[in-house]
Every structure is written in structure tokens, then in C-alpha cells.
N, C-alpha and C. Protein backbone atom coordinates (compact mmCIF):
# COMPACT_ATOMS: atom_id res chain seq x y z
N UNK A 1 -43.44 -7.87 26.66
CA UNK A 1 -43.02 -6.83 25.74
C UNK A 1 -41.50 -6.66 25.82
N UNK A 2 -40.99 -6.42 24.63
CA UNK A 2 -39.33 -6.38 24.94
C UNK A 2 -39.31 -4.84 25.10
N UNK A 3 -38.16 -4.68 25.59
CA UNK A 3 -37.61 -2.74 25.48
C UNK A 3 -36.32 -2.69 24.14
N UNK A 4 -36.75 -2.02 23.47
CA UNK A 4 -35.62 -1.53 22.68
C UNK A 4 -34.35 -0.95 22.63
N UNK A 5 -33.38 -1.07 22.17
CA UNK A 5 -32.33 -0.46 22.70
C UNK A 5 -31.66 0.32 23.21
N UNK A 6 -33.16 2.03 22.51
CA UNK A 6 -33.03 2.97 22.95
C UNK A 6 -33.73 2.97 24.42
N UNK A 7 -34.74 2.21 24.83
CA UNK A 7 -35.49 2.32 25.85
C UNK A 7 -34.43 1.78 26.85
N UNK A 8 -33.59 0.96 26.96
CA UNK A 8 -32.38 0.23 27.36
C UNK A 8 -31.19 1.30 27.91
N UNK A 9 -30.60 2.12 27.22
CA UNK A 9 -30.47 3.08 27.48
C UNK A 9 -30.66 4.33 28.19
N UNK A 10 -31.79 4.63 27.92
CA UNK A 10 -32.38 5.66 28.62
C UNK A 10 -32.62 4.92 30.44
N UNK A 11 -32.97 3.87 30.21
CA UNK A 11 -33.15 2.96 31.79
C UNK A 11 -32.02 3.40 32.46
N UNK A 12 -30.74 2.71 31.56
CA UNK A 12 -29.24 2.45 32.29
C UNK A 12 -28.59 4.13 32.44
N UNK A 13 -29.10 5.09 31.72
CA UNK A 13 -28.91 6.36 32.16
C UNK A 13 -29.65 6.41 33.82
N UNK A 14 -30.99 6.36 33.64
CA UNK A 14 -31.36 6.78 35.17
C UNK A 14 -30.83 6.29 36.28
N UNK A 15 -30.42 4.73 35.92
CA UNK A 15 -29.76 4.06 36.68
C UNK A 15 -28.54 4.94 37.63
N UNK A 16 -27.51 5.11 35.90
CA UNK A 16 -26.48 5.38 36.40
C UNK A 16 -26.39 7.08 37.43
N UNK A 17 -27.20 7.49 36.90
CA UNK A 17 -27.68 8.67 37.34
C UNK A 17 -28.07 8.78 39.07
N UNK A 18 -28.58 7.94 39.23
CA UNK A 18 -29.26 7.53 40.77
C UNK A 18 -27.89 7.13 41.51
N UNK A 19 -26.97 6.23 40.79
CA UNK A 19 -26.10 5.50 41.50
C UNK A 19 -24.69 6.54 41.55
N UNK A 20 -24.66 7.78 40.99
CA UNK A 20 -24.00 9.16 40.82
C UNK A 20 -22.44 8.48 40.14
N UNK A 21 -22.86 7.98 38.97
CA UNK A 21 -21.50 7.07 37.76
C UNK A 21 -21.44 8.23 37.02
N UNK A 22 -20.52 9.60 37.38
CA UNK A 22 -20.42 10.06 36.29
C UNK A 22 -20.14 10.28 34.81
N UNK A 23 -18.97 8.91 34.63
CA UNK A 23 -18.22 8.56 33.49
C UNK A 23 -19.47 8.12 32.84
N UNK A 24 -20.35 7.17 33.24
CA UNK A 24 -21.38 6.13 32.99
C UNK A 24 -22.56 6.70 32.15
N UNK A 25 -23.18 7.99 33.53
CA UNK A 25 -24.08 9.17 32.71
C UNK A 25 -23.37 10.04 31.64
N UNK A 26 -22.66 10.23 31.77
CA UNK A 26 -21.68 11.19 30.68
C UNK A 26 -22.45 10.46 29.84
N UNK A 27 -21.64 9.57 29.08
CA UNK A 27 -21.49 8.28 28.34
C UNK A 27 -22.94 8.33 27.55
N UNK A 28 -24.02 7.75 28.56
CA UNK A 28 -25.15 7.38 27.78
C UNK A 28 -26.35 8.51 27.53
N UNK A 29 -25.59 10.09 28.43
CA UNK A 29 -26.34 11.08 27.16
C UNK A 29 -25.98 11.90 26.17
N UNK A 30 -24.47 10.95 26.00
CA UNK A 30 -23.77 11.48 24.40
C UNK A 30 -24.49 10.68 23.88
N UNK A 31 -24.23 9.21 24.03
CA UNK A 31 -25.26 8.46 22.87
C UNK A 31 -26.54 8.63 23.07
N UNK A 32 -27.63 9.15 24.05
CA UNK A 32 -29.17 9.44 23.45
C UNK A 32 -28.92 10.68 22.64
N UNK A 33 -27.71 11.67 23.12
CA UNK A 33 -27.99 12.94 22.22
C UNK A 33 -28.22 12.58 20.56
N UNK A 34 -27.08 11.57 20.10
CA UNK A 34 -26.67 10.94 18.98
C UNK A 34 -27.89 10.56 18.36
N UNK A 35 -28.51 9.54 19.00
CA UNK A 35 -29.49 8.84 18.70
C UNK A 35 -30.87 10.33 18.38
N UNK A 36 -31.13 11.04 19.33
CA UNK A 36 -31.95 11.77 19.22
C UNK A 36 -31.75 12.64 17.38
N UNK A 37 -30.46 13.17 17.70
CA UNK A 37 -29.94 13.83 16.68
C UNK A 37 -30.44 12.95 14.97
N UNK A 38 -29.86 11.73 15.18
CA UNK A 38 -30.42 10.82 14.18
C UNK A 38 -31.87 10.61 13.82
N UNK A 39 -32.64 10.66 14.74
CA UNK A 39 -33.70 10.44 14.73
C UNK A 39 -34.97 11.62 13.89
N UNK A 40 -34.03 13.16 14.40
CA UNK A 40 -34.52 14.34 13.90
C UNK A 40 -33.85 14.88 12.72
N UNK A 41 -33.13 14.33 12.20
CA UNK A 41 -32.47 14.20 11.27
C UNK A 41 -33.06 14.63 9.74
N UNK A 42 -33.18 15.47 9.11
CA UNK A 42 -34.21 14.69 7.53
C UNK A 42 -35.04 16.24 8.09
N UNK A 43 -36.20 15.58 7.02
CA UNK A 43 -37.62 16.81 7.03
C UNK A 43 -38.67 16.07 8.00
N UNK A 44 -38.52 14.80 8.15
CA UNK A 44 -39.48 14.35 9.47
C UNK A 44 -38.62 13.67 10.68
N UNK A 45 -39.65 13.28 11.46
CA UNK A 45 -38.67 13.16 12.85
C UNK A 45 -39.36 11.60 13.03
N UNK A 46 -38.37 10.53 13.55
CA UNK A 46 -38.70 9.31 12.88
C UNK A 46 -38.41 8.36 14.61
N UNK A 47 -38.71 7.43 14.35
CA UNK A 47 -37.88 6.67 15.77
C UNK A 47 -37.46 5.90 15.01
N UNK A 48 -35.78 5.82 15.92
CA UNK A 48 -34.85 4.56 15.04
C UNK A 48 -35.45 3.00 15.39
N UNK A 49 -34.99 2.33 14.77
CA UNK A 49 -35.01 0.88 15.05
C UNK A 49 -33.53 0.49 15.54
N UNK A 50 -33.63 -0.48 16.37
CA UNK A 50 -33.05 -0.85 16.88
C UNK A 50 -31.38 -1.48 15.92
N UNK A 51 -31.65 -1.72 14.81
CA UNK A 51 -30.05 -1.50 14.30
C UNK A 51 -29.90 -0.16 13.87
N UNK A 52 -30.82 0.86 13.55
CA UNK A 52 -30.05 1.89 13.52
C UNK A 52 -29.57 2.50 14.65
N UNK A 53 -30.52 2.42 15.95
CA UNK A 53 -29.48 2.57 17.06
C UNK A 53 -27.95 1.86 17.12
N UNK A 54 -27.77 1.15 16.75
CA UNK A 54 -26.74 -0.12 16.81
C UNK A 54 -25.54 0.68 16.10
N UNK A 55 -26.17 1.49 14.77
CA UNK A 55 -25.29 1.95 14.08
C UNK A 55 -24.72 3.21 14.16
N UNK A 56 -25.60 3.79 15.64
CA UNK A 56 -25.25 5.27 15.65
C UNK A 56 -24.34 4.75 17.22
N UNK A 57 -24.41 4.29 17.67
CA UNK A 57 -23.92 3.70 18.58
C UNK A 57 -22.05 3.18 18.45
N UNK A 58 -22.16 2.69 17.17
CA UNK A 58 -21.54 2.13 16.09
C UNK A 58 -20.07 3.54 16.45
N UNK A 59 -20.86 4.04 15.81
CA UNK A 59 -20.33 5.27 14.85
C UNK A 59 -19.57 5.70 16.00
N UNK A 60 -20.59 6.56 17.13
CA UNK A 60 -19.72 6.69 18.53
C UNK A 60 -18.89 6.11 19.23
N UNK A 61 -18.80 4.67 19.02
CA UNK A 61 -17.63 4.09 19.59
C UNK A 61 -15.92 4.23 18.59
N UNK A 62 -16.23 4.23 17.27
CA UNK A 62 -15.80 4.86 16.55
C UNK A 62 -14.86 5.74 16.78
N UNK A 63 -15.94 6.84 16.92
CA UNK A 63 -14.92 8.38 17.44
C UNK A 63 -14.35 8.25 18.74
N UNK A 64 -14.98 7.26 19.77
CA UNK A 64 -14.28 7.28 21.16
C UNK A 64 -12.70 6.68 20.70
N UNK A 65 -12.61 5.56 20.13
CA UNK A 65 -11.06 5.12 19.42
C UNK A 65 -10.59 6.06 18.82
N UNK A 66 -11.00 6.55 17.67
CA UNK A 66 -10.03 7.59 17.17
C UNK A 66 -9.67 8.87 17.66
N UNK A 67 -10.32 9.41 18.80
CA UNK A 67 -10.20 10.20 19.92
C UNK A 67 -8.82 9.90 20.56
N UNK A 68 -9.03 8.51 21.59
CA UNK A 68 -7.92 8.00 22.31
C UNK A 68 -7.00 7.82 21.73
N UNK A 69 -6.84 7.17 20.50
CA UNK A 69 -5.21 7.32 19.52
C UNK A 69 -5.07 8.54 19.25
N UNK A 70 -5.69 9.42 19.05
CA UNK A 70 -5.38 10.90 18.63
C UNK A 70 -4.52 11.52 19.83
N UNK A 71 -5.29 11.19 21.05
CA UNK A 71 -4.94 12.25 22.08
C UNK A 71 -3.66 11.29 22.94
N UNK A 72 -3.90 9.75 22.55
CA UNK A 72 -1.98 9.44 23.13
C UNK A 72 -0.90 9.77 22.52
N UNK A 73 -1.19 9.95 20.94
CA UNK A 73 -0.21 10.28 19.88
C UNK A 73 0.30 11.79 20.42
N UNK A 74 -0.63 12.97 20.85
CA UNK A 74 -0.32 14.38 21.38
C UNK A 74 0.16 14.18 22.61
N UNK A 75 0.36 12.67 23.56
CA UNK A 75 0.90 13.19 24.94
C UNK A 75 -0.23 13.39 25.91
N UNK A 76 -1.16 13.07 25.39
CA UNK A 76 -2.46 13.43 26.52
C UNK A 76 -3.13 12.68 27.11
N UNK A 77 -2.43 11.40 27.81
CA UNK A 77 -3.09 10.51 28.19
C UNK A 77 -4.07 10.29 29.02
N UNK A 78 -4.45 11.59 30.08
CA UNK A 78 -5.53 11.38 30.98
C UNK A 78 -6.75 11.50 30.24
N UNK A 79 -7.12 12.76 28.54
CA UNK A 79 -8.15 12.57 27.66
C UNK A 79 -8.03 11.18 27.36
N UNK A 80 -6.81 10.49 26.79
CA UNK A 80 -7.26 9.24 26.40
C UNK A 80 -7.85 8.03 27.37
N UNK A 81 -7.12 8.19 28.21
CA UNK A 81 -8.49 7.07 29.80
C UNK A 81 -9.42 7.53 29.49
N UNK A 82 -9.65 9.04 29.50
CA UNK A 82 -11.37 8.78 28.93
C UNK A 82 -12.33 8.96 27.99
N UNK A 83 -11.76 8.81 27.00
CA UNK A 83 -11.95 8.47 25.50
C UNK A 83 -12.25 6.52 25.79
N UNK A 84 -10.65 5.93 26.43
CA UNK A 84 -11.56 4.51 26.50
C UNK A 84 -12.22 4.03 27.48
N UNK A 85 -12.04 5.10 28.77
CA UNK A 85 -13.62 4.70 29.40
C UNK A 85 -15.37 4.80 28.91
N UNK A 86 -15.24 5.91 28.15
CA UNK A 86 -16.16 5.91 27.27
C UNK A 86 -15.87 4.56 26.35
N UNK A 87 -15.62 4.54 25.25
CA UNK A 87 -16.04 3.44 24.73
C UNK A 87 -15.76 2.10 25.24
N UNK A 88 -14.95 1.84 26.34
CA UNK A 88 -16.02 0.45 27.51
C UNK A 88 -17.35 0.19 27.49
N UNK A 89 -18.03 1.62 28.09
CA UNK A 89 -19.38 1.43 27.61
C UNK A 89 -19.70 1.29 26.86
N UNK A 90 -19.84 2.14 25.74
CA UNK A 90 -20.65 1.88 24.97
C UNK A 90 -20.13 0.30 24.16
N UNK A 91 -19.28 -0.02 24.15
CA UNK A 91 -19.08 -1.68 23.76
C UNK A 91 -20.15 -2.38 24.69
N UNK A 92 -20.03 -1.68 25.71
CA UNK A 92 -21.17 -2.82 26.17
C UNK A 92 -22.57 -3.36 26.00
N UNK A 93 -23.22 -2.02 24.74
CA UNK A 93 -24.19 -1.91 23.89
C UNK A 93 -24.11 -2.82 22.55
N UNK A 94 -22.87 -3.16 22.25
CA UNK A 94 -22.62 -3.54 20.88
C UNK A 94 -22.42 -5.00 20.87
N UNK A 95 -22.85 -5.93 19.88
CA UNK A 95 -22.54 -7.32 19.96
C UNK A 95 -21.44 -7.21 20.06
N UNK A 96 -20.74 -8.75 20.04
CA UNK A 96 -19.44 -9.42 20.57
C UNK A 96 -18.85 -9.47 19.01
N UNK A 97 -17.54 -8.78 18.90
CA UNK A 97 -16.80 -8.64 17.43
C UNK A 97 -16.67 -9.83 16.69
N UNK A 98 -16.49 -9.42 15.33
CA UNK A 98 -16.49 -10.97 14.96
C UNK A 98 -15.02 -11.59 14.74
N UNK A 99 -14.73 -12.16 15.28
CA UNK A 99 -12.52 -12.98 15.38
C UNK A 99 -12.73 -12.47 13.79
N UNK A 100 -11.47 -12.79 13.26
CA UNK A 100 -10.92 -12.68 11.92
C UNK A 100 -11.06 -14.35 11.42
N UNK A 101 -11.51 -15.26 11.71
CA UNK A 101 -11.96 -16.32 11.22
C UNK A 101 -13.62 -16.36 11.36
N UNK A 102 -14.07 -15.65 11.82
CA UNK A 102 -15.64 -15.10 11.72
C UNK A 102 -15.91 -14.42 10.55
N UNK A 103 -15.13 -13.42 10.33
CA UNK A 103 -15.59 -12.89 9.08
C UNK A 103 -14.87 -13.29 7.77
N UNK A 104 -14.16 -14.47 7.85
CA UNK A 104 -13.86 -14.86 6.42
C UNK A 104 -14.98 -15.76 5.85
N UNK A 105 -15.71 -16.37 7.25
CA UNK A 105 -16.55 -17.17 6.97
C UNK A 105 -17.82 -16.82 6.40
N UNK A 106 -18.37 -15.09 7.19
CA UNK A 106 -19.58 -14.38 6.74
C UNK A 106 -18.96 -14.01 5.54
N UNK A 107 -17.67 -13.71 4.96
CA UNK A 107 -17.20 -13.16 3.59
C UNK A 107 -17.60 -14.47 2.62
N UNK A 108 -17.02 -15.27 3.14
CA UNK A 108 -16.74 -16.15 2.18
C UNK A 108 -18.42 -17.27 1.64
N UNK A 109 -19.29 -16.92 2.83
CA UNK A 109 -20.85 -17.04 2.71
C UNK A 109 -21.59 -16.24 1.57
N UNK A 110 -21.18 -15.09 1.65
CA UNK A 110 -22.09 -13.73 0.89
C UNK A 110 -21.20 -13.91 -0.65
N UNK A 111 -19.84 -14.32 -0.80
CA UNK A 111 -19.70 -14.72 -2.40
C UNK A 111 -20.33 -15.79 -2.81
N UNK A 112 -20.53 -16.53 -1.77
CA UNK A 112 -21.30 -17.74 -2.44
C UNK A 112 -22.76 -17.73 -3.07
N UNK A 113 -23.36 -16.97 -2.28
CA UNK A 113 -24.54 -16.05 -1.82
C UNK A 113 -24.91 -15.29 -3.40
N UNK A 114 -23.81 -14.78 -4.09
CA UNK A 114 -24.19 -13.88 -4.48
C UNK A 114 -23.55 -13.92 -5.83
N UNK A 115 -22.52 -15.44 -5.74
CA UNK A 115 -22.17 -15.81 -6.78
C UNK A 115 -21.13 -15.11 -7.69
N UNK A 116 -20.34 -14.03 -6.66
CA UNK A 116 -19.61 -12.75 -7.11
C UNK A 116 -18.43 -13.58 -7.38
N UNK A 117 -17.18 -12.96 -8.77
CA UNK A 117 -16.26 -13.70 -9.07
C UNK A 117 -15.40 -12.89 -9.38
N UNK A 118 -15.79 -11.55 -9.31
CA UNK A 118 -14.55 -9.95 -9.50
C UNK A 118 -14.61 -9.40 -8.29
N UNK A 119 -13.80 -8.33 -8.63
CA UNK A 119 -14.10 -7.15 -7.68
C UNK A 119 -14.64 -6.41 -8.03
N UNK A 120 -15.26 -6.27 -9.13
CA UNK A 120 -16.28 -5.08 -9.62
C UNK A 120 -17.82 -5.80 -8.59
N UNK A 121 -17.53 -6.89 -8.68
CA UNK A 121 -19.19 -7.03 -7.12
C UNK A 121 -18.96 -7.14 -6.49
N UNK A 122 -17.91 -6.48 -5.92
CA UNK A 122 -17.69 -6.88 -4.53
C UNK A 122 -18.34 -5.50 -3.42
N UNK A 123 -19.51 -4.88 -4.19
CA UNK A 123 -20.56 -3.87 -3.68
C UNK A 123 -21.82 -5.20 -3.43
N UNK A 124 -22.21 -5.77 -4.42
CA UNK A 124 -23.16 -6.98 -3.85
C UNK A 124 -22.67 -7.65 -3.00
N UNK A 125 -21.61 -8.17 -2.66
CA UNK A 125 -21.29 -8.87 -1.54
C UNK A 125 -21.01 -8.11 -0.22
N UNK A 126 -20.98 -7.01 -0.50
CA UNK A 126 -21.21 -5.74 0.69
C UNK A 126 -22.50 -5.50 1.32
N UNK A 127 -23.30 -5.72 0.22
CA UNK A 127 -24.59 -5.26 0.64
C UNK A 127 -25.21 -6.48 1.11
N UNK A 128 -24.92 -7.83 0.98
CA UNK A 128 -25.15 -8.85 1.85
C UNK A 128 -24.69 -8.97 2.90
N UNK A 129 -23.57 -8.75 3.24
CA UNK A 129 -22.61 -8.55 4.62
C UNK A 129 -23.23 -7.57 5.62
N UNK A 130 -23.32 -6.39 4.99
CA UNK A 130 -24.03 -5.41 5.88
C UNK A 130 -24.70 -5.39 6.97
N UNK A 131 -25.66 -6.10 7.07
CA UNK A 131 -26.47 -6.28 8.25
C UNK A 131 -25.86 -7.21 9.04
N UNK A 132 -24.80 -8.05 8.58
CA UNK A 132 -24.52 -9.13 9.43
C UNK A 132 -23.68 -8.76 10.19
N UNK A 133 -22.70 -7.59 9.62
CA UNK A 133 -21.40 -7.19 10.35
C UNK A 133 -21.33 -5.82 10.94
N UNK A 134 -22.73 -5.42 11.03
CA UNK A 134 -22.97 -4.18 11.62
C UNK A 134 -22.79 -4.00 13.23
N UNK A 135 -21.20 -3.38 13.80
CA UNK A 135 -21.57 -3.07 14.81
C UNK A 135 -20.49 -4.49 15.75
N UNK A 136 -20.13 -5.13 14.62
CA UNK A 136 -19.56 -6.58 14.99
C UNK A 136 -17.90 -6.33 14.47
N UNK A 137 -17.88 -5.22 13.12
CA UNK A 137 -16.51 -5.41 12.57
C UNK A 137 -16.44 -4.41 12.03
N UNK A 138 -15.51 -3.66 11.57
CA UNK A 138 -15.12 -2.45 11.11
C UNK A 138 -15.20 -2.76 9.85
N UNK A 139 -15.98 -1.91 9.28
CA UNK A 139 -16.41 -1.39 8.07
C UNK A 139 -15.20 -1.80 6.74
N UNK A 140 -14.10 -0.97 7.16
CA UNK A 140 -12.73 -1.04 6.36
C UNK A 140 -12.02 -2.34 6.54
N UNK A 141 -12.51 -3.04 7.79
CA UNK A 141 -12.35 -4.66 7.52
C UNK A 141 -12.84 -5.36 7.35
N UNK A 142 -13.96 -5.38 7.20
CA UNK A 142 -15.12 -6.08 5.65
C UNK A 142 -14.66 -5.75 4.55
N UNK A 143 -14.67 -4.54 4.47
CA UNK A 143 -14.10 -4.46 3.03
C UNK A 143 -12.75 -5.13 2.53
N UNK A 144 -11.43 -4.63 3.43
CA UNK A 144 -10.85 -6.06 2.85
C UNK A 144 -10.79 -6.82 2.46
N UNK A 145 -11.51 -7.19 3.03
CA UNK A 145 -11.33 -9.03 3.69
C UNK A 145 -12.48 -9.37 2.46
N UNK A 146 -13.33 -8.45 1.89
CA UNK A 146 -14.05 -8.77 0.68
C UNK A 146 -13.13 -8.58 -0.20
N UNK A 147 -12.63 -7.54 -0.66
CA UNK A 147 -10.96 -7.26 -1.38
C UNK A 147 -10.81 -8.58 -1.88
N UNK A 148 -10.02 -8.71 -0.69
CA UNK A 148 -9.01 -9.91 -0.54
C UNK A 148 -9.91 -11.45 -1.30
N UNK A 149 -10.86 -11.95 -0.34
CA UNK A 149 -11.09 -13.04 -1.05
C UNK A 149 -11.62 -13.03 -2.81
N UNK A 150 -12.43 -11.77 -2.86
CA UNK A 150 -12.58 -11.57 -4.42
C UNK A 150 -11.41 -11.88 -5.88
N UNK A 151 -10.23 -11.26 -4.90
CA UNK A 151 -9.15 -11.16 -5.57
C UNK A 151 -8.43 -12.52 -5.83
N UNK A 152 -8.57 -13.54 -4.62
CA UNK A 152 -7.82 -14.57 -4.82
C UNK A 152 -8.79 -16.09 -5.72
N UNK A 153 -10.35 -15.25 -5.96
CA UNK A 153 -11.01 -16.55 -6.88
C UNK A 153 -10.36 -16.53 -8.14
């Protein structure tokens, strides 16, 4: 039987918990809170799948970066150590990013894919990308980088 990501989690909490990692436990019951939160979310209460964990996960590493640039820009560098000690971890949940010659290649796959030749589709070639670059590349650099090659057919 495999364990899911959230079950993965919740493990490496007790873990860290036993082994007294405070940064570590911090860490992974912001993201079950997240995940929980997601989960109860709506008018029913649902269990995620494992990329939507990915994506709430996502999201939190997210705010741990824009946290740490926020709080070096104010002078506050001991919040920012741990803004990126936090998201250490949680990267360590997330696949391996994709280089910038990775995603010209998944870009340049999904126009082919999808046969897009404007930028008015360059929402279909989004919505092919999506799953591939979830969690792998920043959102606003997919989009570019879809931008971009749309623009230069």
C-alpha cells in the first residue's frame, strides 16, 4: 500500500515531534493546518488527493518566500532565517524545479499539443501545462514563458 502525501506528513510530524525539531514540527503543522483547512473548505468536507496536497503545499512555500523578501527588505533578518527555514522544508515535499530549459520544452510540447498559434490560446496551452508544472515552477513563469513562445510563432 503506498501512503499519501498527507499521510507522509503527518508521519514526519510525529517524527519530528519525538526527535524535539522545533523549526521541523512548526513547519509540518502549518502545512496539515493548510491542508486540513483545504480539505473543509466548501459545503462538504472532502480528502485531498495528493496533487492537491502538492498545491496547497505549493501555495505555502509561496508565502514562506514572499515572507522572507518582505521581512529582509524591513531589516528583519532573524524573521527571514525563518521564513527560509521553513520553506527548506517544505521544498522538501515538492518535486525538483523545472531549469528554464525544462520548461521551454514542457511549453514548447503543450503548443504543439494543442496546436495554439496566438496568444488568445495561450489559456489552452495553460491548461495543458498545469498539471505538469504544478509545484515544479512558478505559475507567473509558465505564463511567460507561454507569453513569450506564443508571441514569437
Amino acid at each position: 500500500m503506498t501512503t499519501s502525501l498527507k499521510q507522509t506528513l503527518q508521519h514526519d510530524l510525529t517524527e519530528s515531534i519525538r526527535a524535539r525539531d522545533a523549526v521541523r514540527s512548526a513547519t509540518l503543522r502549518m502545512a496539515l493546518t493548510a491542508v486540513t483547512t483545504a480539505e473543509t473548505a466548501g459545503t462538504t468536507h472532502r480528502t485531498l488527493s495528493d496533487a492537491e496536497v502538492l498545491q496547497v503545499l505549493t501555495k505555502e512555500a509561496k508565502k514562506r518566500k514572499e515572507a522572507s523578501v518582505a521581512f529582509t527588505g524591513a531589516g528583519r533578518a532573524e524573521l527571514a532565517a525563518t521564513e527560509d527555514a521553513e520553506l527548506v522544508i517544505l521544498e522538501g515535499y515538492l518535486p525538483a524545479a523545472l531549469t528554464p530549459d525544462e520548461l521551454a520544452q514542457l511549453v514548447a510540447e503543450a503548443i504543439a499539443e494543442t496546436g495554439a498559434s496566438a496568444p488568445g490560446q495561450m489559456g489552452q496551452v495553460m491548461k495543458v501545462l498545469q498539471p505538469q508544472t504544478t509545484g515544479r515552477a512558478d505559475g507567473a513563469a509558465v505564463a511567460a514563458a507561454v507569453r513569450a513562445a506564443l508571441a514569437a510563432h
